[in-house]
Protein backbone atom coordinates (compact mmCIF):
# COMPACT_ATOMS: atom_id res chain seq x y z
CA UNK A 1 7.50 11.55 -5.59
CA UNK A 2 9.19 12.43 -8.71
CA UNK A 3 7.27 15.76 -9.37
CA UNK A 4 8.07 16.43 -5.51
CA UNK A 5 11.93 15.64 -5.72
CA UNK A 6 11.86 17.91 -8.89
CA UNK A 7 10.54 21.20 -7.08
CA UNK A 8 12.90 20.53 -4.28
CA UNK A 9 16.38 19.58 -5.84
CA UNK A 10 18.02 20.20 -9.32
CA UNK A 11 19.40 16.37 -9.19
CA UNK A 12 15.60 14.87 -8.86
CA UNK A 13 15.81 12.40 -11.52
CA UNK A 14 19.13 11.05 -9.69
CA UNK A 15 17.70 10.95 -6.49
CA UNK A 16 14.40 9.58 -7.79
CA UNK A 17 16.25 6.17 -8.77
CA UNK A 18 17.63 5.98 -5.94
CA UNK A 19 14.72 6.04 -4.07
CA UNK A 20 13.93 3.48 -6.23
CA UNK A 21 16.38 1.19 -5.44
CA UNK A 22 15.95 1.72 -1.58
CA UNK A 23 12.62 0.57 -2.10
CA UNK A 24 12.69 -2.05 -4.57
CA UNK A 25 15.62 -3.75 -1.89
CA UNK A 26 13.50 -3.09 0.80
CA UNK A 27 10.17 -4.79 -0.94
CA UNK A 28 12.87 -7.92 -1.86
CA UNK A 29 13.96 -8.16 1.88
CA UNK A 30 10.33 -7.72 3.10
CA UNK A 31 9.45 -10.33 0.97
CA UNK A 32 12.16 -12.66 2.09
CA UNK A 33 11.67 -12.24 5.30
CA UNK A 34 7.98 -12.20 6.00
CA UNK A 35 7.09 -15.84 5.34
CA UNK A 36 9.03 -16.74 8.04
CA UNK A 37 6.87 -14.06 10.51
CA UNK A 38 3.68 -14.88 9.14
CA UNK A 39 2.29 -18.36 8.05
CA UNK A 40 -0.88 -18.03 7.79
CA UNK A 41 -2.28 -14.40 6.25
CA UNK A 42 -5.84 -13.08 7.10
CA UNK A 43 -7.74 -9.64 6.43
CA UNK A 44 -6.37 -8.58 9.06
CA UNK A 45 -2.66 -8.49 8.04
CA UNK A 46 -3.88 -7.13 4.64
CA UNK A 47 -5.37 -4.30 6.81
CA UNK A 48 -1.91 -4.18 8.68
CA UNK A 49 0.18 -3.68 5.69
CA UNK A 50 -1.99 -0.72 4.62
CA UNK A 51 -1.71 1.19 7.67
CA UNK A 52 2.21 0.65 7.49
CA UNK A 53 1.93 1.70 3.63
CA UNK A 54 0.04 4.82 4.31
CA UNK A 55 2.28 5.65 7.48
CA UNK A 56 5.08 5.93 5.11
CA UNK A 57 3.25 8.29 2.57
CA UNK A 58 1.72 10.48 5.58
CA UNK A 59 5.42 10.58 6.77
CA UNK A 60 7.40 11.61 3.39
CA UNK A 61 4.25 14.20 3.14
CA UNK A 62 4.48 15.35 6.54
CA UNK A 63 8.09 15.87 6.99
CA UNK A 64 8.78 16.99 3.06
CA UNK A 65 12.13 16.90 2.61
CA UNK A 66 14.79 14.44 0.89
CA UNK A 67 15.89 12.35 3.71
CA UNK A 68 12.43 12.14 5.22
CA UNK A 69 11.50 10.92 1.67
CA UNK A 70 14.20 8.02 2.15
CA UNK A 71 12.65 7.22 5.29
CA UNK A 72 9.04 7.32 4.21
CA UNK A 73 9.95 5.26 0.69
CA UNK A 74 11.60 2.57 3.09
CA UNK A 75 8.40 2.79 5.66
CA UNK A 76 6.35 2.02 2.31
CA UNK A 77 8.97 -0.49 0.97
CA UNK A 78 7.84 -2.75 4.05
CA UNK A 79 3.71 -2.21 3.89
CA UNK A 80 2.92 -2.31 0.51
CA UNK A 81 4.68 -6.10 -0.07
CA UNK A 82 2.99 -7.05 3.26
CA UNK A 83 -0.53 -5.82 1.40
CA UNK A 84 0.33 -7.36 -1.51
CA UNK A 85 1.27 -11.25 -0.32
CA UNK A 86 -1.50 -10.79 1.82
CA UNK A 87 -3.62 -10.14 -0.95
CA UNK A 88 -2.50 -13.14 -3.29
CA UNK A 89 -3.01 -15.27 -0.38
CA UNK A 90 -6.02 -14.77 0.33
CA UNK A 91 -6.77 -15.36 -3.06
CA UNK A 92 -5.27 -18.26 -3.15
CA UNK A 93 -6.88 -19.87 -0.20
CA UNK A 94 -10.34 -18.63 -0.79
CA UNK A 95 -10.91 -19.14 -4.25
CA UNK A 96 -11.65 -22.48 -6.17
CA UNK A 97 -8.91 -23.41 -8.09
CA UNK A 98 -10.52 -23.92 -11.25
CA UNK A 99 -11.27 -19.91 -10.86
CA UNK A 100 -7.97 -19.03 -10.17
CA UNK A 101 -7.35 -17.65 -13.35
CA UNK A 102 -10.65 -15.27 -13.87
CA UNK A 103 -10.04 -14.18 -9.58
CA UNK A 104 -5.68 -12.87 -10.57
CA UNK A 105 -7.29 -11.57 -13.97
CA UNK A 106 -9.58 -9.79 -12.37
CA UNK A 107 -7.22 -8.58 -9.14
CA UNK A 108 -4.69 -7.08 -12.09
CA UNK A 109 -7.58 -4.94 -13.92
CA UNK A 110 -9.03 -3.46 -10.30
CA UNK A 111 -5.00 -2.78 -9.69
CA UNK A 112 -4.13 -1.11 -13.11
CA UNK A 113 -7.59 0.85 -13.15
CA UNK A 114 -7.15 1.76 -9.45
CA UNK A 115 -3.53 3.04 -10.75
CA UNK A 116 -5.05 4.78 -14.01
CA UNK A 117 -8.08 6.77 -11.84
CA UNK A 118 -5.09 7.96 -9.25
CA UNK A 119 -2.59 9.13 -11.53
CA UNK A 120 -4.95 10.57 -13.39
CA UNK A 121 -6.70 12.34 -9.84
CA UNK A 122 -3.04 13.56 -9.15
CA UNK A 123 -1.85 14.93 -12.63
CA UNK A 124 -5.45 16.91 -12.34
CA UNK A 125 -5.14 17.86 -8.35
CA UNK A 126 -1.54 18.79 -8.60
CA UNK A 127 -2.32 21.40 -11.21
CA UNK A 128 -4.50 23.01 -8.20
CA UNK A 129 -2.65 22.62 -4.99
CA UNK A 130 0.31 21.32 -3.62
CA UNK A 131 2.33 17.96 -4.03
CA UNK A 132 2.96 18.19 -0.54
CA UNK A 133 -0.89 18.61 0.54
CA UNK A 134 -1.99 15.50 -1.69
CA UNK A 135 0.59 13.24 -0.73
CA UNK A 136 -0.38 13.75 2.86
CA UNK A 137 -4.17 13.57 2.21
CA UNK A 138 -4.17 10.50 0.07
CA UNK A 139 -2.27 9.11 2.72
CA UNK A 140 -4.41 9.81 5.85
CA UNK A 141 -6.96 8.82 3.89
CA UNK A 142 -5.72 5.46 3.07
CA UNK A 143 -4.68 5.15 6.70
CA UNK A 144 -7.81 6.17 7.67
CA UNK A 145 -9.76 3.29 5.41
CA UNK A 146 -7.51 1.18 6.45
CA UNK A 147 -7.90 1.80 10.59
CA UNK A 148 -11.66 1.23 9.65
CA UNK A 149 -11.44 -1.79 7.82
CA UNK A 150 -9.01 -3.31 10.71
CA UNK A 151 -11.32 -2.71 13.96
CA UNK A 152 -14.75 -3.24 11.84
CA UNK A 153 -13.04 -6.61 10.61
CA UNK A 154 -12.14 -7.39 14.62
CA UNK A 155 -15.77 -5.98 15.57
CA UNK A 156 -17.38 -8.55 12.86
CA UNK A 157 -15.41 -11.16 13.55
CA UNK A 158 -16.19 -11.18 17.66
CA UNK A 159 -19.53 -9.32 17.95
CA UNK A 160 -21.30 -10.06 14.00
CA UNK A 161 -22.78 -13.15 12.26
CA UNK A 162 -21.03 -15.45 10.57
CA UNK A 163 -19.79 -14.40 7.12
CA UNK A 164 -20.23 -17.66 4.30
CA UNK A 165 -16.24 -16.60 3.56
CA UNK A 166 -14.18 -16.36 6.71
CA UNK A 167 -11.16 -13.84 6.31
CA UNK A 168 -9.88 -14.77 9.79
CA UNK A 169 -8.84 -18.44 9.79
């Protein structure tokens, strides 16, 4: 987003934290607010939260301009914390709690290493084509994992055999 605000506008570093902020609010309201939506998380809302996260980056790629950037960060702002809770709870409520400790270890290492790989995929790619045209492929392509993931998880669940871990409860 950064290197994108900085081709665009002279004041990117400015506008940059305040993207920030409209997103870090909108993750703390998200996260207020979705307990009270959802008690009970399954695979299925994990798979949810990714297709709203990668809506938002599709959008601020599609439409690349500041306020569409607002727009997408806030799109984001609600997916991504919807993923995440999502995530720890099903950790939480799947794995023994004497392994609760190795399963979060473990959950932070995939996260940073899945962070490292991408920033490093984007500091390469960016030197060959446009911010623009990877911030709207890495986000159809997350939305399209993520549209997989959802109906094959509803196929499996109604049509497949039963799984020893059920993601569905």
């Amino acid at each position: 987003m950064l290197l994108a605000l900085s081709k665009i506008s002279s004041a990117s570093e400015q506008l940059y934290s305040i993207l920030q902020g409209l997103f870090g609010g909108i993750v703390i309201v998200t996260n207020i607010i979705i307990p009270y939506f959802i008690k009970k998380m399954t695979l299925r809302h994990y798979f949810i939260g990714s297709i709203i996260w990668a809506t938002g980056i599709t959008y601020y790629g599609l439409l690349y301009d500041i306020p569409h950037f607002f727009i997408g960060a806030a799109i984001v702002g609600i997916g991504m914390p919807l993923a995440s809770l999502t995530r720890v709870y099903i950790v939480q409520s799947l794995v023994p709690e004497d392994k609760m400790g190795r399963a979060f270890s473990f959950n932070a290492v995939l996260l940073y290493f899945s962070n490292t790989i991408s920033l490093a995929l984007y500091g390469i790619f960016s030197l060959h084509v446009s911010i623009q045209f990877l911030m709207c492929v890495s986000g159809i392509f997350m939305l399209l994992v993520s549209l997989i993931g959802l109906l094959s998880s509803i196929y499996f669940t109604k049509f497949g055999r039963r799984f020893p871990i059920h993601f569905h409860k």
